[in-house]
PDB file of N, CA and C in Angstrom:
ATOM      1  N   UNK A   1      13.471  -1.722 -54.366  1.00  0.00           N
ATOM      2  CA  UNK A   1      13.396  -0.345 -54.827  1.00  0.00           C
ATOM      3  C   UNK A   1      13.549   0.580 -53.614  1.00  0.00           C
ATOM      4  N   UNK A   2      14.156   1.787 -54.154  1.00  0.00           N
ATOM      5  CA  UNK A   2      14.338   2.485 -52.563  1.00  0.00           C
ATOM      6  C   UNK A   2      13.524   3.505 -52.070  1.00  0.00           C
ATOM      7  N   UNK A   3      12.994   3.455 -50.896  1.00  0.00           N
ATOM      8  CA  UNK A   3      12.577   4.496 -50.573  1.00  0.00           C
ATOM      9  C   UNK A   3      12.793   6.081 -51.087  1.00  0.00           C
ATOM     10  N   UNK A   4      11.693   6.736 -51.783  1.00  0.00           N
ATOM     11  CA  UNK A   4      12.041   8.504 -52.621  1.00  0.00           C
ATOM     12  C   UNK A   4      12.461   8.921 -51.238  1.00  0.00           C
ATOM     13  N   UNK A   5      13.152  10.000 -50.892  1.00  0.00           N
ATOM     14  CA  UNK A   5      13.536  10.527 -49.798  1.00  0.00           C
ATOM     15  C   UNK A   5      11.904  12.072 -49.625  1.00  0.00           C
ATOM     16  N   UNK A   6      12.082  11.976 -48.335  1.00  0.00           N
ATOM     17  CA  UNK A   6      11.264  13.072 -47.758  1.00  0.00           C
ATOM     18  C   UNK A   6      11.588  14.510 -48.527  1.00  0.00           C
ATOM     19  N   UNK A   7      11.149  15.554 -48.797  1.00  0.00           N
ATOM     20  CA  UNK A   7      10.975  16.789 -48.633  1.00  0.00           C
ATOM     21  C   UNK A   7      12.086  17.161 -48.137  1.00  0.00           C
ATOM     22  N   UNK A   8      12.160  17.082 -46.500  1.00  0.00           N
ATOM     23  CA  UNK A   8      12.895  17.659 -45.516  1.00  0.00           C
ATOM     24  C   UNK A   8      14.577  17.167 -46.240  1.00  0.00           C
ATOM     25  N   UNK A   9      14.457  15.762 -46.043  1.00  0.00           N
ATOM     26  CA  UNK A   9      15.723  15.142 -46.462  1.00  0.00           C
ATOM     27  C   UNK A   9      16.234  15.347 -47.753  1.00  0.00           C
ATOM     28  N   UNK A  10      15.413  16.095 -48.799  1.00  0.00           N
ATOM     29  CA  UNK A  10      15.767  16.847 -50.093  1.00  0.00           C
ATOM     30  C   UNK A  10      16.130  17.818 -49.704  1.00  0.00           C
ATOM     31  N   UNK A  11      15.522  18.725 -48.674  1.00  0.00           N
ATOM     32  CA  UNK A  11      16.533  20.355 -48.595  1.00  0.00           C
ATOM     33  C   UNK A  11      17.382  19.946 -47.484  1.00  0.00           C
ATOM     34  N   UNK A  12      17.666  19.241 -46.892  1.00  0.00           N
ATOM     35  CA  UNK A  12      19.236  19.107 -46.292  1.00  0.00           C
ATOM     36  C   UNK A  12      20.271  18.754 -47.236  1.00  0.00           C
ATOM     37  N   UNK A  13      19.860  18.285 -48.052  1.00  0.00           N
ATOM     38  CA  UNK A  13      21.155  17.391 -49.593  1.00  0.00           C
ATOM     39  C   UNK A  13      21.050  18.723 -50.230  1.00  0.00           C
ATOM     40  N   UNK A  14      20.385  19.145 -50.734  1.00  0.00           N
ATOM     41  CA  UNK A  14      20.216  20.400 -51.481  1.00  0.00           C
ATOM     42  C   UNK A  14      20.982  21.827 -50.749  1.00  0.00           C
ATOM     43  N   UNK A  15      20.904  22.107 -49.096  1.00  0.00           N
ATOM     44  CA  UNK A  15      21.727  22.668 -48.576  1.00  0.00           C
ATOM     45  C   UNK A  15      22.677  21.987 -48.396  1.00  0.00           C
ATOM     46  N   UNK A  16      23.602  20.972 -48.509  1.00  0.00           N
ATOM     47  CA  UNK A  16      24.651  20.676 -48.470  1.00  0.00           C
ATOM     48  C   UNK A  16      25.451  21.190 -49.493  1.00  0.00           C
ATOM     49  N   UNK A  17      24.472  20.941 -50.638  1.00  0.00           N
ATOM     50  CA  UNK A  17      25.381  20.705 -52.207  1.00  0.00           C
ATOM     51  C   UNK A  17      25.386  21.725 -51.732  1.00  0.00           C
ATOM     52  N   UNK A  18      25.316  23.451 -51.269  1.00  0.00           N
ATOM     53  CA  UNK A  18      24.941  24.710 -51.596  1.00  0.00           C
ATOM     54  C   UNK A  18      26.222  25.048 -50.522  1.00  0.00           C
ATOM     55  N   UNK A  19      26.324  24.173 -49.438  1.00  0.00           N
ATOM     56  CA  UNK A  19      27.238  24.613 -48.254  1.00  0.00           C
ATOM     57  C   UNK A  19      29.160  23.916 -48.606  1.00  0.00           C
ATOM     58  N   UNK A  20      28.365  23.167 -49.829  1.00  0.00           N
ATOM     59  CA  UNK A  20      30.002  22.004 -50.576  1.00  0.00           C
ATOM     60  C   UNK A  20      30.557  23.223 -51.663  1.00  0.00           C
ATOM     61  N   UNK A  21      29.803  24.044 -52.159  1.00  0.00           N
ATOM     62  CA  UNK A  21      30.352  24.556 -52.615  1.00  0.00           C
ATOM     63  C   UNK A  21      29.593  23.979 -54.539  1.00  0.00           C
ATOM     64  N   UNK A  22      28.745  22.668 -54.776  1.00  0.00           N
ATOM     65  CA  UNK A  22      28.676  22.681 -55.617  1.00  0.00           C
ATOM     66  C   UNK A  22      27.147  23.323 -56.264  1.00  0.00           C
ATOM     67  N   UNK A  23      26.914  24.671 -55.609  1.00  0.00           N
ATOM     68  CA  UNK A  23      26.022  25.356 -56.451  1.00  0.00           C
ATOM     69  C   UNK A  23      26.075  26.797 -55.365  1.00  0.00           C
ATOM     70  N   UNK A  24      27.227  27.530 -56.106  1.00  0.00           N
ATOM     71  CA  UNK A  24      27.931  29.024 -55.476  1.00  0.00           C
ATOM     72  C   UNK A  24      26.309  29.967 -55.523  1.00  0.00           C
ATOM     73  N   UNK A  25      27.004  30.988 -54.553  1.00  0.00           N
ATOM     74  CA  UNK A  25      25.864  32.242 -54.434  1.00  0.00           C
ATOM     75  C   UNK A  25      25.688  32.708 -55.708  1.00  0.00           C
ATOM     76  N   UNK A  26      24.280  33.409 -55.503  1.00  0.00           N
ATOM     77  CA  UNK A  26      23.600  33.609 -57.044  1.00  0.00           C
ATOM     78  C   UNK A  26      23.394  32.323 -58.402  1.00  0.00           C
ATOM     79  N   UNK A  27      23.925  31.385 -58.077  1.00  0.00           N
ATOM     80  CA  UNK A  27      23.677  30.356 -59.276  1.00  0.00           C
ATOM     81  C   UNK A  27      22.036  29.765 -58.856  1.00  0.00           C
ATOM     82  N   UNK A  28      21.883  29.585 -60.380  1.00  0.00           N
ATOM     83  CA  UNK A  28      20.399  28.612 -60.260  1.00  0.00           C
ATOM     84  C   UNK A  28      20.798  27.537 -59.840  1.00  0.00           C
ATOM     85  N   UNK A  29      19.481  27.102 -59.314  1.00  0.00           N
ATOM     86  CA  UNK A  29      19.214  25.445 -59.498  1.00  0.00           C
ATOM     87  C   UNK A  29      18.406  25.629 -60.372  1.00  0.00           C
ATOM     88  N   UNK A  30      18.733  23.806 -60.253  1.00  0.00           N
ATOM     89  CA  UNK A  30      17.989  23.326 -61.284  1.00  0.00           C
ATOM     90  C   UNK A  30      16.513  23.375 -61.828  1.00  0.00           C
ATOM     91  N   UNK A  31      15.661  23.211 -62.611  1.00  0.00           N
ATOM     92  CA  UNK A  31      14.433  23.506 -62.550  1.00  0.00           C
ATOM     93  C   UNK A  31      13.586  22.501 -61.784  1.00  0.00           C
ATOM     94  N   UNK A  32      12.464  22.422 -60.901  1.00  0.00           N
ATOM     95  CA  UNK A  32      11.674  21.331 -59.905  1.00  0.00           C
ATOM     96  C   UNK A  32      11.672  19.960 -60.765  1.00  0.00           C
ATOM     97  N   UNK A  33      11.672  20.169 -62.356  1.00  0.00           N
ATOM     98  CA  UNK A  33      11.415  19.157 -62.852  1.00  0.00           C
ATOM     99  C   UNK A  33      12.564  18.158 -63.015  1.00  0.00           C
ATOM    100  N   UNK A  34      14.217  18.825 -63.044  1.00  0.00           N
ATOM    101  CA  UNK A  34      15.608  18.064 -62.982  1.00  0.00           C
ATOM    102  C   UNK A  34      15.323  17.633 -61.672  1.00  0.00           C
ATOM    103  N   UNK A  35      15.447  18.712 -60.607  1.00  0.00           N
ATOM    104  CA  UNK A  35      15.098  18.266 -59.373  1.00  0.00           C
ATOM    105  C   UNK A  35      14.547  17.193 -59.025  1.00  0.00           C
ATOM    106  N   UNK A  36      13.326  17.141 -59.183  1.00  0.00           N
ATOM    107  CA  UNK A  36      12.647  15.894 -59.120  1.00  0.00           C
ATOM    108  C   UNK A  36      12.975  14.656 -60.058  1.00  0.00           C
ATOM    109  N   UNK A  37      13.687  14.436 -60.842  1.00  0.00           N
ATOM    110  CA  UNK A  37      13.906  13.633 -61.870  1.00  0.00           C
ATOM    111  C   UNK A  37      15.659  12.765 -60.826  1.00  0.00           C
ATOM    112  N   UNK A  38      16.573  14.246 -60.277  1.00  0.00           N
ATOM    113  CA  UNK A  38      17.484  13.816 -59.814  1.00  0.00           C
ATOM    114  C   UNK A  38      17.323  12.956 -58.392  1.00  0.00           C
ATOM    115  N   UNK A  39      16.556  13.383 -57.475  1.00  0.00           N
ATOM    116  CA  UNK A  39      15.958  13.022 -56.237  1.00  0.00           C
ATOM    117  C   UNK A  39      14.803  12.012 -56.364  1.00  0.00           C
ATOM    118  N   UNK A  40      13.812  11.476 -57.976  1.00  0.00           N
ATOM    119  CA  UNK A  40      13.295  10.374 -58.338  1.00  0.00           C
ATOM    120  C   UNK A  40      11.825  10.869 -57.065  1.00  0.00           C
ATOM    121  N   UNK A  41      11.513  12.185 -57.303  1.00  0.00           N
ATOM    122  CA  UNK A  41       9.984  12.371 -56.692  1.00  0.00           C
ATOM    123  C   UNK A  41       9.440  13.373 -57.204  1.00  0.00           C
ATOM    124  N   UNK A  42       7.952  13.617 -57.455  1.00  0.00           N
ATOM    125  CA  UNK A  42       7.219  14.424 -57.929  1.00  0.00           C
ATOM    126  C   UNK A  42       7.449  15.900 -57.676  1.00  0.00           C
ATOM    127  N   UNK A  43       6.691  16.905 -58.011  1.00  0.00           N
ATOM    128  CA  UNK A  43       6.619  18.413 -58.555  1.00  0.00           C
ATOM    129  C   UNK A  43       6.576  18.629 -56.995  1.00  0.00           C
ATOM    130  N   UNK A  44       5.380  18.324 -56.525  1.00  0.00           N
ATOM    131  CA  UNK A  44       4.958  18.824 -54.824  1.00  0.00           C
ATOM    132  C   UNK A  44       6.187  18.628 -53.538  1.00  0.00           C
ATOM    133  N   UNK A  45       6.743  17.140 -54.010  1.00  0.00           N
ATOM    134  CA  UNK A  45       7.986  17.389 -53.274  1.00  0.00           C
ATOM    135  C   UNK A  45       8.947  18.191 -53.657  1.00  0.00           C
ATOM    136  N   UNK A  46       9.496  18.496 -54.381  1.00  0.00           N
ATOM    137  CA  UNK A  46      10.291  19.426 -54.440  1.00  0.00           C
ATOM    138  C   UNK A  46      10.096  20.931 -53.945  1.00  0.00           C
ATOM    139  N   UNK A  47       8.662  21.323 -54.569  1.00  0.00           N
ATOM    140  CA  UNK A  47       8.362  22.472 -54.053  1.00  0.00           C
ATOM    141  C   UNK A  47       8.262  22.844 -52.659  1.00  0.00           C
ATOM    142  N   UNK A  48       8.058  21.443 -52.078  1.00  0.00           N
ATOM    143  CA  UNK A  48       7.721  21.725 -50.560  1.00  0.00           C
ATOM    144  C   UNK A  48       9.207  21.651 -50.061  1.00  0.00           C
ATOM    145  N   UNK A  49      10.558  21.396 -50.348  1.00  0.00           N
ATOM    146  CA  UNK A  49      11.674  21.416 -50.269  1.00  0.00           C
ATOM    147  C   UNK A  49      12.221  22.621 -50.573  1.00  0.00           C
ATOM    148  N   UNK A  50      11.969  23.480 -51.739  1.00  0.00           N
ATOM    149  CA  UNK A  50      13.063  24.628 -51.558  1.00  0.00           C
ATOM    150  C   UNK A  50      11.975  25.621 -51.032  1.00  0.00           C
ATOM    151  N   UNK A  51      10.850  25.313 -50.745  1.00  0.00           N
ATOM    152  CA  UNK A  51       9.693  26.576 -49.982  1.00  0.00           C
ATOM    153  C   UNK A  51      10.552  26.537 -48.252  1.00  0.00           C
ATOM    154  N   UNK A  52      11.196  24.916 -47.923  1.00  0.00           N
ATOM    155  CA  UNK A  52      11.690  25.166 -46.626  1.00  0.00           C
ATOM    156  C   UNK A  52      13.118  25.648 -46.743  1.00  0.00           C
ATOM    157  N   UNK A  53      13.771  25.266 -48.095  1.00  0.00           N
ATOM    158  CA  UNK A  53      15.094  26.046 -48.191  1.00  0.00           C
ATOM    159  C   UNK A  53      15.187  27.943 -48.419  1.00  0.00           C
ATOM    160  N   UNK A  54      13.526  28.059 -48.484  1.00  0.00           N
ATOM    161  CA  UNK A  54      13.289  29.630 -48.682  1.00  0.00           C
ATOM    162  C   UNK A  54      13.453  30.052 -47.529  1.00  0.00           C
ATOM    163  N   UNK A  55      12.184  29.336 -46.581  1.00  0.00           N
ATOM    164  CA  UNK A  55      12.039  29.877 -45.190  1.00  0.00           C
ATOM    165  C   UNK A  55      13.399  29.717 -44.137  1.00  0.00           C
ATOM    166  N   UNK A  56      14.473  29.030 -44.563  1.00  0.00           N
ATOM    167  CA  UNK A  56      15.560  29.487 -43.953  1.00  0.00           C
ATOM    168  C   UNK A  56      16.865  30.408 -44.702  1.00  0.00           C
ATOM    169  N   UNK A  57      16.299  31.001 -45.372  1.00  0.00           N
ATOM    170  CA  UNK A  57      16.893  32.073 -45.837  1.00  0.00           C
ATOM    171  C   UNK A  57      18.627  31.861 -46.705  1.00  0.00           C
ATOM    172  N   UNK A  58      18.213  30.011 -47.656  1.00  0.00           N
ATOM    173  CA  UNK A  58      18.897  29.481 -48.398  1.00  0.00           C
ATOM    174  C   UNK A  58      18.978  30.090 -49.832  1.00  0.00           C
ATOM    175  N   UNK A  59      17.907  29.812 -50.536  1.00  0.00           N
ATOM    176  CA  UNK A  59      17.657  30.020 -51.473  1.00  0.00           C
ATOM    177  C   UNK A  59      16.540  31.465 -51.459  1.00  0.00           C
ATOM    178  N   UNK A  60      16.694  32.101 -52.847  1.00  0.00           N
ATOM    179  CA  UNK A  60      15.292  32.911 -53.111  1.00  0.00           C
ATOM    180  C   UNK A  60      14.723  32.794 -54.144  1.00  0.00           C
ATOM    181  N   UNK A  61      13.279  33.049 -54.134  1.00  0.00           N
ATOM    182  CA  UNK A  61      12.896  32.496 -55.196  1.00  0.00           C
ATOM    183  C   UNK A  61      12.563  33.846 -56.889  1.00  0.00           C
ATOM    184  N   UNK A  62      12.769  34.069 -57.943  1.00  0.00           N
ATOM    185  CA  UNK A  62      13.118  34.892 -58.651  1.00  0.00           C
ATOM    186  C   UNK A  62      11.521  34.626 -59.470  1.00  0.00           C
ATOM    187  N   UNK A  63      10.355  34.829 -59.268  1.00  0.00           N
ATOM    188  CA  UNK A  63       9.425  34.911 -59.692  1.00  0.00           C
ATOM    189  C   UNK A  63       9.121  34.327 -61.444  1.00  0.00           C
ATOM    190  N   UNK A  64       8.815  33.719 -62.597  1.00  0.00           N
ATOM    191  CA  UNK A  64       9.237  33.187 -64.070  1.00  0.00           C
ATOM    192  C   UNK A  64      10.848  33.119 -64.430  1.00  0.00           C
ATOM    193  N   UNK A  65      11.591  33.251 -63.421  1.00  0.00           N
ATOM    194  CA  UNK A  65      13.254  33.092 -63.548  1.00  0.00           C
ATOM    195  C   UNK A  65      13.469  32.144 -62.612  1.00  0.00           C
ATOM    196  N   UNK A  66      12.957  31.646 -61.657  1.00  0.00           N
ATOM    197  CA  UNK A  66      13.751  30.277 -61.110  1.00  0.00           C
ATOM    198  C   UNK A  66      14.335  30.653 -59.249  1.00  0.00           C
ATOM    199  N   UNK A  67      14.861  29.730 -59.060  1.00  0.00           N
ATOM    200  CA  UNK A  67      15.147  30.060 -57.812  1.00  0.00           C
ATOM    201  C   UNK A  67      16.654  29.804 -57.866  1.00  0.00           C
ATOM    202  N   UNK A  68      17.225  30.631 -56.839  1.00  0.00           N
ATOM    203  CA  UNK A  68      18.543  31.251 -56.610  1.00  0.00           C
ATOM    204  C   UNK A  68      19.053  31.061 -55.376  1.00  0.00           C
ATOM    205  N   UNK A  69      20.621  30.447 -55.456  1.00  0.00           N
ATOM    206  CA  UNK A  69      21.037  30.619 -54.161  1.00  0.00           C
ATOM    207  C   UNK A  69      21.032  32.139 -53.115  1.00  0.00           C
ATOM    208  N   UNK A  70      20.908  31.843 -52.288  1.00  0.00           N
ATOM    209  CA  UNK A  70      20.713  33.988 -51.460  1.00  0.00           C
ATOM    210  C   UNK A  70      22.420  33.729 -51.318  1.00  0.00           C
ATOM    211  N   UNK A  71      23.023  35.247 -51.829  1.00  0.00           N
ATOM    212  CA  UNK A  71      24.175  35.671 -51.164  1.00  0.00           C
ATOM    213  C   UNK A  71      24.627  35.221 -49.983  1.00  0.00           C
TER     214      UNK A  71
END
């Protein structure tokens, strides 16, 4: 069985997909729960993944609407 990947190593794949082009400015992601279902790890990892894709000024987060790629 394989190792779930880290946090960290979720928002580098997650900024990739975002830098590949397959999730354009202003589009959602997915909700923590696809997220986590796609990446095969719990609620806390994820959150602790796009909180570091926040703090580099990747994503923003849209308060009961979800989080958003930043322009």
């Amino acid at each position: 069985m394989p190792v779930p990947m880290t946090y960290a190593q979720i928002a580098d794949d997650l900024a990739a997909r975002i830098k590949g082009g397959e999730y354009a400015a202003g589009a959602k992601l997915p909700s923590y729960n696809q997220l986590g279902e796609l990446y095969s790890v719990g609620f806390s990892t994820i959150a602790k993944a796009v909180a570091l894709l926040r703090d580099r000024g990747v994503v923003i987060g849209a308060p009961g609407r979800g989080v958003y790629v930043a322009d």
